[in-house]
Protein backbone atom coordinates (compact mmCIF):
# COMPACT_ATOMS: atom_id res chain seq x y z
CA UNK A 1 -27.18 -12.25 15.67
CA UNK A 2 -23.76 -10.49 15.92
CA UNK A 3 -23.84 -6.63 15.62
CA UNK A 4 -21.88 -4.86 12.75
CA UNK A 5 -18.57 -3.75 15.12
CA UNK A 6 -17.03 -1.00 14.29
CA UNK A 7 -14.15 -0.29 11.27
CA UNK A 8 -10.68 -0.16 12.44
CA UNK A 9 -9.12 2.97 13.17
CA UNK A 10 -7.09 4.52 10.15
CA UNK A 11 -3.70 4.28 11.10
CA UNK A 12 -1.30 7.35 10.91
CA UNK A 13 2.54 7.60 11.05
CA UNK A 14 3.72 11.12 11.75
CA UNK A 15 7.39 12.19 10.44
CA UNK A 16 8.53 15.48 11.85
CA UNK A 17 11.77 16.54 13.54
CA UNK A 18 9.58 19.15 16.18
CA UNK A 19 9.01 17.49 19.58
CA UNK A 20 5.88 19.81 20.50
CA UNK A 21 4.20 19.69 16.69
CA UNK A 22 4.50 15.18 17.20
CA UNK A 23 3.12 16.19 20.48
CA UNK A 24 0.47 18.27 19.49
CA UNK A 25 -0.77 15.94 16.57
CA UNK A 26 -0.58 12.78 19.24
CA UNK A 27 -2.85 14.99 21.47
CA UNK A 28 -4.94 16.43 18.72
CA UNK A 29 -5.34 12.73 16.74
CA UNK A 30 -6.01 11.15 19.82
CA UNK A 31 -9.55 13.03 20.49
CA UNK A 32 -10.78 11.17 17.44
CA UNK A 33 -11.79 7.66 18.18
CA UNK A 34 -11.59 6.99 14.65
CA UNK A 35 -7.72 7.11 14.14
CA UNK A 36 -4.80 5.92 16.19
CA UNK A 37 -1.17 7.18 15.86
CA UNK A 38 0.40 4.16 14.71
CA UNK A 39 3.73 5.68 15.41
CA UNK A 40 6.48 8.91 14.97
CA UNK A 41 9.63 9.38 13.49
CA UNK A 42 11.95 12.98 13.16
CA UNK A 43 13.52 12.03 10.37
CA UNK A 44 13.61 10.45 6.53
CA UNK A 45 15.38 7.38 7.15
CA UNK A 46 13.39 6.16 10.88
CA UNK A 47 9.85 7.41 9.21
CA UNK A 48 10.36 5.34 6.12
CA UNK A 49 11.36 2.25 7.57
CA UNK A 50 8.75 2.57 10.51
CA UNK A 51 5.90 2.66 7.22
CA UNK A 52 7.90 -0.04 6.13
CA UNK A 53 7.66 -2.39 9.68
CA UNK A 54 3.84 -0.40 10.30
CA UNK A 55 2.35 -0.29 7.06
CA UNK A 56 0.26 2.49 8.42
CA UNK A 57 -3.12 4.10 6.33
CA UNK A 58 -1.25 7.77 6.22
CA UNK A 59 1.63 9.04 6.70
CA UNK A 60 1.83 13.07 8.09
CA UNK A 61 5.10 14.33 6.51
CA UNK A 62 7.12 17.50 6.95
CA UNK A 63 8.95 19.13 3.87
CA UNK A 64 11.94 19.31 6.14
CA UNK A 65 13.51 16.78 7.86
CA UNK A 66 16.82 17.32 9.22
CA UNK A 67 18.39 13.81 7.27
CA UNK A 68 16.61 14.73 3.94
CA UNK A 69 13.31 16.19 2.72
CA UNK A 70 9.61 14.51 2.91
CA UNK A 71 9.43 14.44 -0.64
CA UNK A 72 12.45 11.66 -0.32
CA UNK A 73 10.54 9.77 2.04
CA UNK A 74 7.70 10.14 0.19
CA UNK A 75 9.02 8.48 -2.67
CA UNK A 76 10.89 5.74 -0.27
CA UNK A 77 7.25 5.15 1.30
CA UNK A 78 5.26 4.62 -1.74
CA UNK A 79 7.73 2.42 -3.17
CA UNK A 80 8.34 0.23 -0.05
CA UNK A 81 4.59 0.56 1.48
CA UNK A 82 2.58 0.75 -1.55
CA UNK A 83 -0.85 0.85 0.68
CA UNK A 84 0.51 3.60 2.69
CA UNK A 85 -0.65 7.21 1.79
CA UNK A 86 1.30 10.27 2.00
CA UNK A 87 -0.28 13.42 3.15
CA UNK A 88 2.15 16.24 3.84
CA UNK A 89 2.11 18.62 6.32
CA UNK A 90 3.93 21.61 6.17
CA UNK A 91 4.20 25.04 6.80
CA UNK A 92 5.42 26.06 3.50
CA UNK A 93 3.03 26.90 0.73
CA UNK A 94 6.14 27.66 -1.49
CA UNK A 95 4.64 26.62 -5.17
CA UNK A 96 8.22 24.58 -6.07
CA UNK A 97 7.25 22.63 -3.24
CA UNK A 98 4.07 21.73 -3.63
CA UNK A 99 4.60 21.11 -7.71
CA UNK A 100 7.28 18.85 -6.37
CA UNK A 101 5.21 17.09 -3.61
CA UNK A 102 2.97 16.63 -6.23
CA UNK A 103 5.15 14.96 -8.38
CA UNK A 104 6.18 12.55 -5.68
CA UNK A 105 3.39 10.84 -5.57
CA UNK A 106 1.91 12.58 -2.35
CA UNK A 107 -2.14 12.27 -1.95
CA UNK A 108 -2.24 15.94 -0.26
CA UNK A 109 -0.81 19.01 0.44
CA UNK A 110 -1.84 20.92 3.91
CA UNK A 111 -0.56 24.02 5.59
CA UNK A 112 0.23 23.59 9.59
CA UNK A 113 -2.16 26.67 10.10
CA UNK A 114 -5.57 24.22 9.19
CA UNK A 115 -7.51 23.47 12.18
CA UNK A 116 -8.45 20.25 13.45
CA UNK A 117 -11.73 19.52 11.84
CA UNK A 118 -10.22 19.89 8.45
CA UNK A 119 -7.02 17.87 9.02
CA UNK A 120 -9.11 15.42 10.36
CA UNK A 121 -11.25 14.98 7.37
CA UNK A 122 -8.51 15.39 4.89
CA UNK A 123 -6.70 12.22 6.88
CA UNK A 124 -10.45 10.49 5.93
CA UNK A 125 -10.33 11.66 2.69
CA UNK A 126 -6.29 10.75 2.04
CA UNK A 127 -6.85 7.16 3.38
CA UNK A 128 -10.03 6.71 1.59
CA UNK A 129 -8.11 7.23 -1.75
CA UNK A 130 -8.60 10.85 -2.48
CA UNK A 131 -6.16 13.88 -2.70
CA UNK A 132 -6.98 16.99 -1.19
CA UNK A 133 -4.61 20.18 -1.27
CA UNK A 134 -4.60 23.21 1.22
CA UNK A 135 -7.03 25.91 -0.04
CA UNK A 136 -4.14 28.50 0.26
CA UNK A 137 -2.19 25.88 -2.01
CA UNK A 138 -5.21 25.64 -4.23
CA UNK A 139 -5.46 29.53 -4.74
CA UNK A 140 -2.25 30.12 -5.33
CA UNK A 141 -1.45 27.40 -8.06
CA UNK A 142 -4.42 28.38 -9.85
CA UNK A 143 -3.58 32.40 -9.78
CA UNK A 144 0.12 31.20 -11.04
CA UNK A 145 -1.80 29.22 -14.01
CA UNK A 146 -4.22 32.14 -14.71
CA UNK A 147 -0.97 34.72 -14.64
CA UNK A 148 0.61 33.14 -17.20
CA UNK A 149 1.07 35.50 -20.55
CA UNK A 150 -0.70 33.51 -23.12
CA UNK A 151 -2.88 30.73 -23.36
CA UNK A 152 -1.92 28.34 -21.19
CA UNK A 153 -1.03 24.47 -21.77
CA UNK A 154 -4.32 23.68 -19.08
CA UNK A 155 -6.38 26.20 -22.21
CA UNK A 156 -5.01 24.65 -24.84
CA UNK A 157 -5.75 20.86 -23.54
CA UNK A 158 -9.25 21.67 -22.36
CA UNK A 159 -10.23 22.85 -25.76
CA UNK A 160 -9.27 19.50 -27.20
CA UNK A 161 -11.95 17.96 -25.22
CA UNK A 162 -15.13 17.02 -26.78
CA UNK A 163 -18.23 18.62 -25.24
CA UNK A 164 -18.71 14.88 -23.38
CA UNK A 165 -15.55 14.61 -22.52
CA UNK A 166 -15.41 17.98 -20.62
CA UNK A 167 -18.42 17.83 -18.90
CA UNK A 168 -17.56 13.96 -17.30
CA UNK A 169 -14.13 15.88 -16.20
CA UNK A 170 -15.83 18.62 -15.08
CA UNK A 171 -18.09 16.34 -12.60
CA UNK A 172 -14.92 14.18 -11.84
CA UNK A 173 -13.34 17.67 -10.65
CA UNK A 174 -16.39 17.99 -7.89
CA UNK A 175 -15.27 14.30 -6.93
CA UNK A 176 -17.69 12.37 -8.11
CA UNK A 177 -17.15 8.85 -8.85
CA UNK A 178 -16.94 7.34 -12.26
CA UNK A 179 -20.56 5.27 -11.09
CA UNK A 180 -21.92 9.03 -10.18
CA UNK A 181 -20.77 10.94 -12.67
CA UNK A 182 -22.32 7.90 -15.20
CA UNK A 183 -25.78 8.39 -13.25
CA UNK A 184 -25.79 12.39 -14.10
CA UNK A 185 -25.03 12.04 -18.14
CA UNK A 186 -27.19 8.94 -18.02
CA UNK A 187 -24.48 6.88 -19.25
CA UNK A 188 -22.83 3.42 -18.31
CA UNK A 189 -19.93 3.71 -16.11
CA UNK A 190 -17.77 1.56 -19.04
CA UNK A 191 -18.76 4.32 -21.32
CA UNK A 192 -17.51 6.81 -18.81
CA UNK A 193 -14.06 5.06 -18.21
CA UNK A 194 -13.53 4.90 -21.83
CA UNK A 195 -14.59 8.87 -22.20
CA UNK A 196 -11.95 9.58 -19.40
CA UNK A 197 -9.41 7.43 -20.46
CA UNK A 198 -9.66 9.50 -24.20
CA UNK A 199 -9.62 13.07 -22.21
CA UNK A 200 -6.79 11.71 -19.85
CA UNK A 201 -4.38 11.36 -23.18
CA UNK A 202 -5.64 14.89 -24.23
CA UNK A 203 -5.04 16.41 -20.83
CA UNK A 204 -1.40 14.85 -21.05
CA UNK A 205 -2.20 13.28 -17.24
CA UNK A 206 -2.43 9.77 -15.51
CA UNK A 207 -4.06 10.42 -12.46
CA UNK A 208 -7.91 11.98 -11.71
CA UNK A 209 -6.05 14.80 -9.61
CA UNK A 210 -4.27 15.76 -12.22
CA UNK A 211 -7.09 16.08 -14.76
CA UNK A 212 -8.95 17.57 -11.84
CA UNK A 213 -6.31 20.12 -11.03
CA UNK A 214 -5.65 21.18 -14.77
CA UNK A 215 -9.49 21.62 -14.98
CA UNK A 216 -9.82 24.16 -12.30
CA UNK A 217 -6.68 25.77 -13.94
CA UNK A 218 -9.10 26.52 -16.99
CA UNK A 219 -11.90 27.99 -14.80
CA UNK A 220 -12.66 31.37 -13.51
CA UNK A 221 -13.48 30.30 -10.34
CA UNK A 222 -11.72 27.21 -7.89
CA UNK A 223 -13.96 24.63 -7.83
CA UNK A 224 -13.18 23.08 -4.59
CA UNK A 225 -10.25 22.26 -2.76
CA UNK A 226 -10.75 18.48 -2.69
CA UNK A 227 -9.27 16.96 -5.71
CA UNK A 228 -10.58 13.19 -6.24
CA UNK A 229 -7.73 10.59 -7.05
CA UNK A 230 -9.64 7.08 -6.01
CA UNK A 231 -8.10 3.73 -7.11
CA UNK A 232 -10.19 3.92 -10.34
CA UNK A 233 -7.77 4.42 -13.22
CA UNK A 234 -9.12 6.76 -14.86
C-alpha cells in the first residue's frame, strides 16, 4: 500500500528590480520545504512573460519596476496566467496604491518590513485562494473610512442588509467558508450563497474581499487582517 507523498511545493515567481531583496527572498523562501522559487524577473515585461512560460502559484510583485509598475503586470499576469496569483510586495503603504493594487485584481497587499513567518503564511493563504492585506495597510484604510465627514457609503450599504444577511457577512469577514458559516446559522450552504449573493448587490461588490473589507469599514474595531476571497462566487 503506497503512502500519501507529499503536495507539491507552491510555486513562486518573484518580480523586483533589487538584486539583494531577489536574493534575500531566494534565501528566505528556500528554508521552507514547502515552496520553491519557480523563478525572478526585475522588471514588468520579463516577470509577466516568465508567469506566462511558468505558470507559477504566486507571483511576489514590487509597486516599482523600472519598465512599468506591478500593478501593470499584475493586470498582464491575471489575464495571461489566469491560475497565477498576485501578491504584492512593497514597501509603500501609500493608500492610492494599495486602492489601486486592489483594483487590479491583486490577492494581497504586504509591506517589505513583515517577517518571515507571516510572508510565509500569507504566500499559503494567497495560493490557497484567499487575500490577505498588511495590517499597517489594514489600519490605515479603515481609519481613512472611519475619517470620513458623514456617513459613509460602507454605513450606508451595511444598513441595507437584513439582520441575516449581515451576520453571514459578518462570519464571511472572519474567513469562514460559505459550508462554515452555513453550519453556525444552521442553514444550507445554497441558502447561504443565495443570502450573499442578495448582500453582494447591496454592498455594490463582486468579490468576498470586498464585502469583507467594506464590513470592517463599518466596525469599531478591525476584525482581522486576513480578508477571505476563495473561488466561491459569492
Amino acid at each position: 500500500m503506497k503512502k500519501n507523498s507529499a503536495p507539491p511545493p507552491i510555486r513562486v515567481v518573484i518580480v523586483d528590480d533589487s538584486d539583494l531583496v531577489r536574493a534575500g527572498l531566494r534565501l528566505l523562501l528556500g528554508e521552507d520545504p514547502g515552496l520553491a522559487i519557480a523563478g525572478e524577473a526585475s522588471g514588468v515585461a520579463a516577470g509577466v512573460e516568465l508567469c506566462v512560460q511558468l505558470r507559477p502559484d504566486v507571483a511576489l510583485l514590487d509597486i516599482r519596476l523600472p519598465d512599468g509598475t506591478g500593478l501593470e503586470a499584475c493586470r498582464q499576469i491575471l489575464a495571461r496566467a489566469p491560475g497565477t496569483h498576485v501578491l504584492m510586495l512593497t514597501s509603500s503603504a501609500d493608500d492610492r496604491l494599495v486602492d489601486a493594487a486592489i483594483g487590479a485584481g491583486a490577492h494581497g497587499y504586504l509591506l517589505k518590513e513583515i517577517n518571515a513567518p507571516a510572508l510565509m503564511r500569507a504566500i499559503r493563504d494567497v495560493a490557497a485562494g484567499h487575500s490577505v492585506l498588511d495590517p499597517q495597510v489594514t489600519a490605515q484604510v479603515l481609519h481613512r473610512a472611519r475619517g470620513e465627514t458623514g456617513r459613509n457609503k460602507a454605513d450606508r450599504a451595511l444598513e441595507a442588509l437584513s439582520p441575516q444577511e449581515r451576520r453571514i457577512v459578518a462570519l464571511l469577514a472572519t474567513g469562514s467558508t460559505n459550508k462554515e458559516i452555513a453550519s453556525a446559522l444552521n442553514l444550507s450552504a445554497k441558502t447561504v450563497k443565495n443570502y450573499l449573493s442578495t448582500a453582494f448587490g447591496k454592498l455594490q461588490v463582486s468579490r468576498r474581499a470586498e464585502a469583507a473589507a467594506k464590513f470592517a469599514q463599518g466596525q469599531p474595531q478591525p476584525i482581522g487582517t486576513a480578508l477571505t476571497d476563495r473561488a466561491e462566487r459569492p
